[in-house]
PDB file of N, CA and C in Angstrom:
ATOM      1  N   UNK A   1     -60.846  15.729  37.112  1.00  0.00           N
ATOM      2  CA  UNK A   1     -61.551  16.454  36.084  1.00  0.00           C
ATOM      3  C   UNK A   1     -62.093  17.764  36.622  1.00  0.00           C
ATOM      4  N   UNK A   2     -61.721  18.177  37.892  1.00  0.00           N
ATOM      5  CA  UNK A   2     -62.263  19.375  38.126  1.00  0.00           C
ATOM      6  C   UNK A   2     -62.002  20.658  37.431  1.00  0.00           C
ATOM      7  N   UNK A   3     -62.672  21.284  37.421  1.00  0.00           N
ATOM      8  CA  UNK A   3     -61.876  23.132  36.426  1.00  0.00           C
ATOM      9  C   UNK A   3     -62.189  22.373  35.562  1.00  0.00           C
ATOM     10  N   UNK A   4     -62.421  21.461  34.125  1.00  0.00           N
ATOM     11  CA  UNK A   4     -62.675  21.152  33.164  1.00  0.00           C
ATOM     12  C   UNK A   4     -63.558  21.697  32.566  1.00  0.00           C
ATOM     13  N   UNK A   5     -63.818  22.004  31.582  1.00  0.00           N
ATOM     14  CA  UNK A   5     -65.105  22.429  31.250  1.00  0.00           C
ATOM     15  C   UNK A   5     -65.774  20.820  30.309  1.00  0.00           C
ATOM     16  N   UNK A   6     -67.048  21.006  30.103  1.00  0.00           N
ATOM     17  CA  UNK A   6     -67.953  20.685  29.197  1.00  0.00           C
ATOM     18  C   UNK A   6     -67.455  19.470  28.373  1.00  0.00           C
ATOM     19  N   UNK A   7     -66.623  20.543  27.724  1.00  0.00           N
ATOM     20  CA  UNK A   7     -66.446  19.945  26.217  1.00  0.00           C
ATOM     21  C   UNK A   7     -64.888  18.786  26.549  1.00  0.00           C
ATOM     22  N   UNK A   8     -64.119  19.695  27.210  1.00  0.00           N
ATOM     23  CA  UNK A   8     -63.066  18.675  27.709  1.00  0.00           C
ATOM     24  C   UNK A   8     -63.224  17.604  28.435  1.00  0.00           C
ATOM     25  N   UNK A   9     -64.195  17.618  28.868  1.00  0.00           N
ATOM     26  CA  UNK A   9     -64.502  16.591  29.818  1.00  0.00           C
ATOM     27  C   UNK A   9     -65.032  15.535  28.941  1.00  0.00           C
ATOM     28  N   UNK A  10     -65.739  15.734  28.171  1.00  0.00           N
ATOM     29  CA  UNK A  10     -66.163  14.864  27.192  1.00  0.00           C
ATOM     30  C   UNK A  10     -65.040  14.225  26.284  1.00  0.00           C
ATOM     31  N   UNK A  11     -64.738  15.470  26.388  1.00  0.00           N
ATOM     32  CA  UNK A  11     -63.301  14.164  25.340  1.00  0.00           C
ATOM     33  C   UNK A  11     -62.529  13.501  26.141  1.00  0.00           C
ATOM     34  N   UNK A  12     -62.042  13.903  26.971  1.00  0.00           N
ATOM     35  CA  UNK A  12     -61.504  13.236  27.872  1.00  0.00           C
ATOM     36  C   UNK A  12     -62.092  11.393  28.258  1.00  0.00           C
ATOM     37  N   UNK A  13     -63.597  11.430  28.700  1.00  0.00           N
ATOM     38  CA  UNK A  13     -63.821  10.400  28.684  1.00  0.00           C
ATOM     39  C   UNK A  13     -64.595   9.838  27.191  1.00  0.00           C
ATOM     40  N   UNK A  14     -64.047  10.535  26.188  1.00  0.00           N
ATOM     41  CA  UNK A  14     -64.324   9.603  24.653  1.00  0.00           C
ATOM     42  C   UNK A  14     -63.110   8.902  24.600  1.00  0.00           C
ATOM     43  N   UNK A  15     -62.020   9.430  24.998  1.00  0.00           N
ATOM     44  CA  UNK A  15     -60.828   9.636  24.439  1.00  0.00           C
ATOM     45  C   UNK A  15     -60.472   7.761  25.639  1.00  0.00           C
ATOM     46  N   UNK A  16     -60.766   7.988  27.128  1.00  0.00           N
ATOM     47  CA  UNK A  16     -61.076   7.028  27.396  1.00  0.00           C
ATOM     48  C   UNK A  16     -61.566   5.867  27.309  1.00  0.00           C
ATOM     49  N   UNK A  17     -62.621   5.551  26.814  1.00  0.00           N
ATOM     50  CA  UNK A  17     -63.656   4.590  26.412  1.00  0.00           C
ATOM     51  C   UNK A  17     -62.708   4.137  25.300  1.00  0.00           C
ATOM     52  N   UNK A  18     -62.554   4.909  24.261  1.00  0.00           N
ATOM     53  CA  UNK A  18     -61.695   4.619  23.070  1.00  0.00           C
ATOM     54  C   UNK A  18     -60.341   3.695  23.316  1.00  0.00           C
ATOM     55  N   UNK A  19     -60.004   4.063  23.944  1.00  0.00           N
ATOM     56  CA  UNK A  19     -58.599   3.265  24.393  1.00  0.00           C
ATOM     57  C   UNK A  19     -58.838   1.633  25.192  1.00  0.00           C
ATOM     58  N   UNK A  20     -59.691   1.565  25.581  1.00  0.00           N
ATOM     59  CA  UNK A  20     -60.110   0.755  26.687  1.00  0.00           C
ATOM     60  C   UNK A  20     -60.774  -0.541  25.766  1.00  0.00           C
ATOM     61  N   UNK A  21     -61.303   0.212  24.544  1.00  0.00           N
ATOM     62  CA  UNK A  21     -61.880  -1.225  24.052  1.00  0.00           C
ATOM     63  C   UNK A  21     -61.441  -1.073  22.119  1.00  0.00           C
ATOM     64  N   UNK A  22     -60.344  -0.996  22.047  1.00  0.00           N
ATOM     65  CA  UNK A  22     -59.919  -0.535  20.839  1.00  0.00           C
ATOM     66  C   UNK A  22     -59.901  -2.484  19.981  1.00  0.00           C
ATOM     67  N   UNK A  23     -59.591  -2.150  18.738  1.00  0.00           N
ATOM     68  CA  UNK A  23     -60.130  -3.370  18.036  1.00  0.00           C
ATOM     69  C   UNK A  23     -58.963  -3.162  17.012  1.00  0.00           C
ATOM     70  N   UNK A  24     -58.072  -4.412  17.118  1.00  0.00           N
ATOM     71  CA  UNK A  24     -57.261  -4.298  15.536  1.00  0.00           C
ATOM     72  C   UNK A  24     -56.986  -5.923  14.906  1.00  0.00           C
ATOM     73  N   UNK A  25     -56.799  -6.081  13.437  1.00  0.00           N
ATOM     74  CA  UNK A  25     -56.761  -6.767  13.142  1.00  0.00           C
ATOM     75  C   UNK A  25     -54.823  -7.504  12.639  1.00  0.00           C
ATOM     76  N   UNK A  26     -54.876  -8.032  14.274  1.00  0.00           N
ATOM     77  CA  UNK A  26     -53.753  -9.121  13.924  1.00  0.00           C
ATOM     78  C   UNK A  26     -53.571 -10.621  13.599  1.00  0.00           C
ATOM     79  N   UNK A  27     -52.220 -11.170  13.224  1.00  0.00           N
ATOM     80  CA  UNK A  27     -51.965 -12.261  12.667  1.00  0.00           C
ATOM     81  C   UNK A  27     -53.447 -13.668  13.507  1.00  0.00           C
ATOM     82  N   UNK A  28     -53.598 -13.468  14.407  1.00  0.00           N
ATOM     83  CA  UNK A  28     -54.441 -14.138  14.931  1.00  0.00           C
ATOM     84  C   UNK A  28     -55.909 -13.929  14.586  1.00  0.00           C
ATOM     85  N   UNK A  29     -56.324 -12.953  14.135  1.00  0.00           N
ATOM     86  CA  UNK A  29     -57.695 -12.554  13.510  1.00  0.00           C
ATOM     87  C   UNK A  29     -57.803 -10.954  14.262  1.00  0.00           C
ATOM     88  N   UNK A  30     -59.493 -11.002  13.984  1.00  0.00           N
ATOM     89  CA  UNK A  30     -59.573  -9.496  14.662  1.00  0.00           C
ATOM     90  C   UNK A  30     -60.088  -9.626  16.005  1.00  0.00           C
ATOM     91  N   UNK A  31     -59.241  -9.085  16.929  1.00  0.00           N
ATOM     92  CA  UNK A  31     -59.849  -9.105  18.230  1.00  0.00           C
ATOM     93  C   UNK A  31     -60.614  -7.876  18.913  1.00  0.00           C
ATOM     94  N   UNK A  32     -61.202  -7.826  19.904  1.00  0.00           N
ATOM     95  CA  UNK A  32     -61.531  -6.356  20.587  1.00  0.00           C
ATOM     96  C   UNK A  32     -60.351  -6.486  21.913  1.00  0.00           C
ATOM     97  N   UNK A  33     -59.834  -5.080  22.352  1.00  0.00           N
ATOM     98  CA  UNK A  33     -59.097  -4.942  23.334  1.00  0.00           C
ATOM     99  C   UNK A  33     -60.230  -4.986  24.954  1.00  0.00           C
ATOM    100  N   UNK A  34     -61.047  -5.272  24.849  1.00  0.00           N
ATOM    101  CA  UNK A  34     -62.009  -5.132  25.997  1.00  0.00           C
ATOM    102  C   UNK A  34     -61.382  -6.315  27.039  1.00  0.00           C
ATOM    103  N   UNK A  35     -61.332  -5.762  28.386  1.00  0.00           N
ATOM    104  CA  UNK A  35     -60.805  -6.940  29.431  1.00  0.00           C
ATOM    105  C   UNK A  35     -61.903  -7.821  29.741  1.00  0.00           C
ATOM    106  N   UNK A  36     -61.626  -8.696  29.065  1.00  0.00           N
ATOM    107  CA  UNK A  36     -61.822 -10.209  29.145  1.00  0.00           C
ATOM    108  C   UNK A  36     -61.250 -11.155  29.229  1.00  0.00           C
ATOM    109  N   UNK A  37     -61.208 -11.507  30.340  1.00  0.00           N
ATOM    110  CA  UNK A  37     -59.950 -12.993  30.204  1.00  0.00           C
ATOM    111  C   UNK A  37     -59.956 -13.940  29.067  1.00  0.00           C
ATOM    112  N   UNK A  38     -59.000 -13.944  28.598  1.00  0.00           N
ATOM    113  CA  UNK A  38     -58.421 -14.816  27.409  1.00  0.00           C
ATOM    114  C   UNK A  38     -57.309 -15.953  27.890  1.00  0.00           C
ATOM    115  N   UNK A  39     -57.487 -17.275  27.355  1.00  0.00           N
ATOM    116  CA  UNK A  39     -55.765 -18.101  27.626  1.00  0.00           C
ATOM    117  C   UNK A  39     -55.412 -18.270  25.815  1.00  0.00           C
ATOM    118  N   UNK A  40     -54.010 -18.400  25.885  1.00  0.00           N
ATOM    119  CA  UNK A  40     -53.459 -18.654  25.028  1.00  0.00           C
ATOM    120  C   UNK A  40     -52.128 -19.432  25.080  1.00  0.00           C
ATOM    121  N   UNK A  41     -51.731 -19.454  24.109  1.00  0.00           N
ATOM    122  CA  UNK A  41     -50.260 -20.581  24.295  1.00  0.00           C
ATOM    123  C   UNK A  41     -49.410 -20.230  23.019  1.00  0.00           C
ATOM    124  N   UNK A  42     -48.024 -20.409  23.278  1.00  0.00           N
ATOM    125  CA  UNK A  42     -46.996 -20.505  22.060  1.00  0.00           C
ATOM    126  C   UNK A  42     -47.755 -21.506  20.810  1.00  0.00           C
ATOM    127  N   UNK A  43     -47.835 -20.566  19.478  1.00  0.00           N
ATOM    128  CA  UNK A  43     -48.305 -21.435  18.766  1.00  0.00           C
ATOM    129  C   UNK A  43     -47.501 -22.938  18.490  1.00  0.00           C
ATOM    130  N   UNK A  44     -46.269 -23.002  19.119  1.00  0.00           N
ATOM    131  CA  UNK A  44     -45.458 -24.468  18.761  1.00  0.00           C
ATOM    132  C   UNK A  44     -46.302 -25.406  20.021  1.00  0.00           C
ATOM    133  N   UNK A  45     -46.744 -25.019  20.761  1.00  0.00           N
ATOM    134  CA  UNK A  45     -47.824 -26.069  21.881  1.00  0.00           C
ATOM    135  C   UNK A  45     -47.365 -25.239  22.794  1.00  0.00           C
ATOM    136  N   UNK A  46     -47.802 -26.147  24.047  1.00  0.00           N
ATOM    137  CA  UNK A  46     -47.186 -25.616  25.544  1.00  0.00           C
ATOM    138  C   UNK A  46     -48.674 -25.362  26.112  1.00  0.00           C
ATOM    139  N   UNK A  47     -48.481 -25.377  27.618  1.00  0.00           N
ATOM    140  CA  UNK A  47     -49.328 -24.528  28.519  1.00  0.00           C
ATOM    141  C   UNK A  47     -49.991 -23.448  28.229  1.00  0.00           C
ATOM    142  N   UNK A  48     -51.976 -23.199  28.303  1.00  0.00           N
ATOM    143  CA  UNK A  48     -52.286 -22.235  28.042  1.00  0.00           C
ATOM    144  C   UNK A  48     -52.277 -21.029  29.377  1.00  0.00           C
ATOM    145  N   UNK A  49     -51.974 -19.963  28.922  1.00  0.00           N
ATOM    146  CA  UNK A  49     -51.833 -19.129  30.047  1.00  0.00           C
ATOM    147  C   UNK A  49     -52.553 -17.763  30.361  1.00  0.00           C
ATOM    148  N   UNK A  50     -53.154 -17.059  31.395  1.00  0.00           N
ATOM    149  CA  UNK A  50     -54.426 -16.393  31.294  1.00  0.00           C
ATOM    150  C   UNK A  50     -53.509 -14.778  30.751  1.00  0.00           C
ATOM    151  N   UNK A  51     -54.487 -14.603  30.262  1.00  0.00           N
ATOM    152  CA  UNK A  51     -54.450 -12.473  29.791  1.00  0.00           C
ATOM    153  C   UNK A  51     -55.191 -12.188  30.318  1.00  0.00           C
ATOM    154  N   UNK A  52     -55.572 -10.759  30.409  1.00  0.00           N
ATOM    155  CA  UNK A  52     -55.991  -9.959  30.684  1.00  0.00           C
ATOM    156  C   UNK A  52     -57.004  -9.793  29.658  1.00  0.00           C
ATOM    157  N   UNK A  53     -56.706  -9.154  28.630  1.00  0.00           N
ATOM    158  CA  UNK A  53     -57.049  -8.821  27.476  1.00  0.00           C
ATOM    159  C   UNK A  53     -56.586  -9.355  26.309  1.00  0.00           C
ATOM    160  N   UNK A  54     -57.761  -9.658  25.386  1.00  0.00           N
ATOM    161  CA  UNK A  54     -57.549 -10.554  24.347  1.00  0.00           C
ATOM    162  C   UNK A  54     -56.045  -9.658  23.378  1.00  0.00           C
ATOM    163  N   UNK A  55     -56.327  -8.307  23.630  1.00  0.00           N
ATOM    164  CA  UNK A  55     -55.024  -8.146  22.904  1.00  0.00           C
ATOM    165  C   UNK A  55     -53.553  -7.959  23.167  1.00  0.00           C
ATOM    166  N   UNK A  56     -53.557  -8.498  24.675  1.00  0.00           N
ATOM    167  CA  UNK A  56     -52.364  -8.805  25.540  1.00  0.00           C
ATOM    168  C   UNK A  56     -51.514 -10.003  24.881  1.00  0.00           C
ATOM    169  N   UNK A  57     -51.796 -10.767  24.509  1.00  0.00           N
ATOM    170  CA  UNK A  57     -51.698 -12.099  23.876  1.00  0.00           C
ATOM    171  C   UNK A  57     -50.648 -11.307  22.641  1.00  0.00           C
ATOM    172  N   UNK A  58     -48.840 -12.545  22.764  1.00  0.00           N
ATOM    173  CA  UNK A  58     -48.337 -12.216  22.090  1.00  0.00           C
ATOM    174  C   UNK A  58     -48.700 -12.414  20.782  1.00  0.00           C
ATOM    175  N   UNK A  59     -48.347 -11.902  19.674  1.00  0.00           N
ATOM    176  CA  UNK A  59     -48.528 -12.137  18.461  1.00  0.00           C
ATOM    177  C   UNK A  59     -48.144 -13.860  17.659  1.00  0.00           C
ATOM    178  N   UNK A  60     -47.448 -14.637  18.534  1.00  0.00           N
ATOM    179  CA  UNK A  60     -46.933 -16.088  17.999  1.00  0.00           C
ATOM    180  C   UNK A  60     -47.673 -16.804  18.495  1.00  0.00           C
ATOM    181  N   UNK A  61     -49.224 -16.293  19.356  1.00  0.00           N
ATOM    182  CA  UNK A  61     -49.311 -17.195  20.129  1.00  0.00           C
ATOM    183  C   UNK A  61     -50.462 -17.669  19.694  1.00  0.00           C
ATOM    184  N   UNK A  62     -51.330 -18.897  20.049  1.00  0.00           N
ATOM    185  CA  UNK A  62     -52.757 -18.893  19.638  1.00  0.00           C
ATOM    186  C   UNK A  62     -53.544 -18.859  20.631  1.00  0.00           C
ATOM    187  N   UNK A  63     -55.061 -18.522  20.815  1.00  0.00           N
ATOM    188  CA  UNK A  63     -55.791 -18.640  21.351  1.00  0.00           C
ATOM    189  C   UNK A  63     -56.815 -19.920  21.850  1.00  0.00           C
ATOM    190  N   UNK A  64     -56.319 -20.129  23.152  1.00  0.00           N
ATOM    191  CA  UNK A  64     -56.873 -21.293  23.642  1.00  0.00           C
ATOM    192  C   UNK A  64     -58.362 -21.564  23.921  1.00  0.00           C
ATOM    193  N   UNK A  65     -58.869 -22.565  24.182  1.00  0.00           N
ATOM    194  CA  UNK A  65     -60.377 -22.906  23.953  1.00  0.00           C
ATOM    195  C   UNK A  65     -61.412 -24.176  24.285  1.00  0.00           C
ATOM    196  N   UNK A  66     -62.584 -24.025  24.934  1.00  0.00           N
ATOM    197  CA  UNK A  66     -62.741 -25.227  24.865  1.00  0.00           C
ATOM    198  C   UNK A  66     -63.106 -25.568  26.545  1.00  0.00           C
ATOM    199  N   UNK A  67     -63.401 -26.711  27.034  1.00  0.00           N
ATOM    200  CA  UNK A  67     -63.921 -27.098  28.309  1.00  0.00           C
ATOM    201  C   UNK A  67     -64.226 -26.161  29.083  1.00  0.00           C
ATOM    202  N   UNK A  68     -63.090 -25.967  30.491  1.00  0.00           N
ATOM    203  CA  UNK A  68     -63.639 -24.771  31.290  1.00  0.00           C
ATOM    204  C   UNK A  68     -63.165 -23.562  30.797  1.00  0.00           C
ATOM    205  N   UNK A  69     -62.494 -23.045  29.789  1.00  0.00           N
ATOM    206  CA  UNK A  69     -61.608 -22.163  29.121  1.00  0.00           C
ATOM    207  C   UNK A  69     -63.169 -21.382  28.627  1.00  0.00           C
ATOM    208  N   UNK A  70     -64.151 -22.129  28.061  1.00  0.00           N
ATOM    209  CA  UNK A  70     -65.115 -21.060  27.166  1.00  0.00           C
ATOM    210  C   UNK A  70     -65.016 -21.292  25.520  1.00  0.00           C
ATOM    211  N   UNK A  71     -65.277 -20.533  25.252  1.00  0.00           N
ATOM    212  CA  UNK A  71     -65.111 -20.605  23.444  1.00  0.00           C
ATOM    213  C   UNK A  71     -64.387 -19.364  22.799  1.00  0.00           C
ATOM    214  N   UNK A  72     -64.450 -18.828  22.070  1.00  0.00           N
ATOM    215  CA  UNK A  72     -63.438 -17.945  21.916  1.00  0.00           C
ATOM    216  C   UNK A  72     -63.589 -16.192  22.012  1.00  0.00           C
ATOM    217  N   UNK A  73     -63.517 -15.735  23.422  1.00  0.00           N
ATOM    218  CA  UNK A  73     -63.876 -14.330  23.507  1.00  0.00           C
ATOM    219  C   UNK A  73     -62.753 -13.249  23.053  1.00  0.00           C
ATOM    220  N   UNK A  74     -63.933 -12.438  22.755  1.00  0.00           N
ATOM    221  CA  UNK A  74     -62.807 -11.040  22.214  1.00  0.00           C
ATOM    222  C   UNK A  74     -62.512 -11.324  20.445  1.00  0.00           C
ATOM    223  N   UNK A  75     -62.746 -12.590  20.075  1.00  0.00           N
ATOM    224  CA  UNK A  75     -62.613 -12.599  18.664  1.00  0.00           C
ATOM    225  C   UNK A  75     -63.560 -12.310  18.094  1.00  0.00           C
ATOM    226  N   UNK A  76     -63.471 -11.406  16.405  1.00  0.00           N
ATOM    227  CA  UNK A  76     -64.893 -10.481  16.128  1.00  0.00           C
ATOM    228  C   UNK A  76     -64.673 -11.388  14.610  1.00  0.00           C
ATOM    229  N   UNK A  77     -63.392 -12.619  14.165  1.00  0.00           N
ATOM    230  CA  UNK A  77     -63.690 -12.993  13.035  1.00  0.00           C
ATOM    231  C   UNK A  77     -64.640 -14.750  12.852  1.00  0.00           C
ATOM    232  N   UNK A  78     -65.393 -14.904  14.198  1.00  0.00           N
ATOM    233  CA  UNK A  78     -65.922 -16.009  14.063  1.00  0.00           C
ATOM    234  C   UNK A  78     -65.404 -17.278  14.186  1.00  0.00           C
ATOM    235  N   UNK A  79     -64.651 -17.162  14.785  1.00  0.00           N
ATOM    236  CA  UNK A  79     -63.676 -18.269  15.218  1.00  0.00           C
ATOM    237  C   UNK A  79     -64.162 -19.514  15.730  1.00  0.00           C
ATOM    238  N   UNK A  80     -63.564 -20.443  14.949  1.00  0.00           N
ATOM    239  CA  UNK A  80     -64.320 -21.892  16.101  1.00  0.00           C
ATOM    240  C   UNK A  80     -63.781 -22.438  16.696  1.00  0.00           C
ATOM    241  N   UNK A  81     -63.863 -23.073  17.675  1.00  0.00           N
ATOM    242  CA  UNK A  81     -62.953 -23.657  18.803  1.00  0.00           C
ATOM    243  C   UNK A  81     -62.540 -25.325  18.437  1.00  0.00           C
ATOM    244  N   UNK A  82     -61.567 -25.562  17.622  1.00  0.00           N
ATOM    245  CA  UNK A  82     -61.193 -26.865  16.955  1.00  0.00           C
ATOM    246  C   UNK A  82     -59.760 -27.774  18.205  1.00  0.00           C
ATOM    247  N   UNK A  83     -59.921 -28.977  17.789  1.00  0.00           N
ATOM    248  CA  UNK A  83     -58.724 -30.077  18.583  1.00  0.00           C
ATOM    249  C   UNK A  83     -57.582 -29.331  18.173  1.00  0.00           C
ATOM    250  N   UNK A  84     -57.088 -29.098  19.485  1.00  0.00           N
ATOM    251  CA  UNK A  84     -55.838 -28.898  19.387  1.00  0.00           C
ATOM    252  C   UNK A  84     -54.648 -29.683  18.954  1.00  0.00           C
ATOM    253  N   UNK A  85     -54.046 -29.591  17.840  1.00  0.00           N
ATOM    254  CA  UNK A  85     -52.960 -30.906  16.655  1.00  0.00           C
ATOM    255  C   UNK A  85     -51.850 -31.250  18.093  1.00  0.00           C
ATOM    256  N   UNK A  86     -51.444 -30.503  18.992  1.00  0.00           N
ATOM    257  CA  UNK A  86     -49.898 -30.236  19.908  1.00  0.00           C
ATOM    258  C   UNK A  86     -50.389 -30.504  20.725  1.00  0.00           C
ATOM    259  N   UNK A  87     -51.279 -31.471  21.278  1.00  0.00           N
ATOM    260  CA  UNK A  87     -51.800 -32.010  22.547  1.00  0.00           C
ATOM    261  C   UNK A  87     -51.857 -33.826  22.014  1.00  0.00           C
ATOM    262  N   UNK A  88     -52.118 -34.712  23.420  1.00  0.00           N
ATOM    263  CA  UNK A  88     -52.270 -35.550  23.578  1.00  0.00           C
ATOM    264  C   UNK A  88     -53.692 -36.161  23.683  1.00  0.00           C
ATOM    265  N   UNK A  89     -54.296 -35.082  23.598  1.00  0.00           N
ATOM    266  CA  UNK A  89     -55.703 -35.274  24.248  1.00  0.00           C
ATOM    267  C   UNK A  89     -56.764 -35.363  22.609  1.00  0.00           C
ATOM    268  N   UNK A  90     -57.387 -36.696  22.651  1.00  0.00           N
ATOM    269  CA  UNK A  90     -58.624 -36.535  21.817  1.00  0.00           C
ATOM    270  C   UNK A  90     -60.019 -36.666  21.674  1.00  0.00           C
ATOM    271  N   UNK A  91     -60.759 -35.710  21.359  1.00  0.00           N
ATOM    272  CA  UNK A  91     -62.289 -35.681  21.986  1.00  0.00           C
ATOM    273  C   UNK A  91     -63.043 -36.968  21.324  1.00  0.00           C
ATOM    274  N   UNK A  92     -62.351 -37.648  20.879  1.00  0.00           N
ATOM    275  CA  UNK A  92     -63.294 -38.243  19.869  1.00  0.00           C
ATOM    276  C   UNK A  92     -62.835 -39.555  20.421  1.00  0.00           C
ATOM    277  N   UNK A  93     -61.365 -39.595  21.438  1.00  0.00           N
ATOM    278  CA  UNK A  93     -61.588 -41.143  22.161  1.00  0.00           C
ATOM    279  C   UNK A  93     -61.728 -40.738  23.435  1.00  0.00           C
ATOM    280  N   UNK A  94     -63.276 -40.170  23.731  1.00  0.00           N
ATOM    281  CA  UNK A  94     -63.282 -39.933  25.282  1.00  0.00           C
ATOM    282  C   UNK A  94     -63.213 -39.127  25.842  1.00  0.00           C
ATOM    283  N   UNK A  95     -62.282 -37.705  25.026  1.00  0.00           N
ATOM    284  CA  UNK A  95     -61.577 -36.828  26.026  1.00  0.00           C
ATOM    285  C   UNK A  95     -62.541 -35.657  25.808  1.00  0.00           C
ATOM    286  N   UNK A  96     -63.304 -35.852  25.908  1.00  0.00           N
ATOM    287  CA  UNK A  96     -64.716 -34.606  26.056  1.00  0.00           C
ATOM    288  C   UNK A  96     -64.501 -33.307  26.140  1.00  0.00           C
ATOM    289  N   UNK A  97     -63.996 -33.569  27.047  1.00  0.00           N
ATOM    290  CA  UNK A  97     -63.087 -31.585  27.591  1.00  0.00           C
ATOM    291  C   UNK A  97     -62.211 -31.294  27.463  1.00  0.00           C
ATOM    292  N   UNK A  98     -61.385 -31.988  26.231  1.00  0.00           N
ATOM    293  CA  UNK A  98     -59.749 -31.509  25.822  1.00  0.00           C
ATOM    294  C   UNK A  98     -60.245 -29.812  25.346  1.00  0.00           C
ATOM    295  N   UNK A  99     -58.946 -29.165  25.536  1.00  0.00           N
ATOM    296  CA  UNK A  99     -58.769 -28.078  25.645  1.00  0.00           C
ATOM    297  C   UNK A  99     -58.250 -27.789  23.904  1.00  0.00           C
ATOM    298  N   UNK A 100     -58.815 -26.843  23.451  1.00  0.00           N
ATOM    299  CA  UNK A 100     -58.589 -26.698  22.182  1.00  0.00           C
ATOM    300  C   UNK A 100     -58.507 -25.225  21.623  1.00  0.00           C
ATOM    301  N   UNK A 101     -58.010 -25.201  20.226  1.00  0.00           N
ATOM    302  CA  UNK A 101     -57.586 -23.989  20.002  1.00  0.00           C
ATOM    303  C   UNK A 101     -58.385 -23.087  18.883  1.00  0.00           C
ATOM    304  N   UNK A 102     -58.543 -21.707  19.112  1.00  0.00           N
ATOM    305  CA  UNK A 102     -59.533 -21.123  18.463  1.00  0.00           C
ATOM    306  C   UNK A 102     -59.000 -21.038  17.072  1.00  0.00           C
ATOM    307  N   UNK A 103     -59.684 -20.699  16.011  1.00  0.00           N
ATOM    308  CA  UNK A 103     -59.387 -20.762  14.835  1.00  0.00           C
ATOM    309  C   UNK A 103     -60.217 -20.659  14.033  1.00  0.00           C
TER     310      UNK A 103
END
């Protein structure tokens, strides 16, 4: 940023900030782009797997949730962290910390 003046410099880091935590509303709800680790998984089941950023996460996929995972970050539509239907696991015989999916 050297030789910059003032005003460029300022946009420059608006123009930054802006990009870094941008917010859009996809098939999954509305997320913020802010780096926060997120897991998610193919919405047909499977292994949840870590992002970067909640809006790294392909578009088929859902957002995972629940025990050591957390509850659901980066989502701005209120999401609750419900039993996952594509698992084996149920909280209600025992399985306390099944891993579940935001929604």
């Amino acid at each position: 940023m050297r030789g910059m003046n003032g005003l460029a410099r300022g946009v420059l880091v608006a123009a930054m900030a802006w990009l870094s935590s941008c917010t859009f509303d996809g098939e999954g709800g509305n997320v913020t782009c802010d780096r926060v680790t997120v897991f998610a998984r193919p919405s047909a089941g499977g292994g949840c797997q870590s992002f970067d950023r909640p809006c790294d996460v392909p578009g088929d996929y859902v957002q995972c949730c629940g025990g050591f995972l957390g509850g659901c970050p980066g989502r701005t539509d209120n999401a609750k962290c419900v039993d996952d239907p594509t698992d084996s696991c149920n909280p209600s015989s025992g399985g306390a910390d099944c891993p579940g999916i935001c929604h």
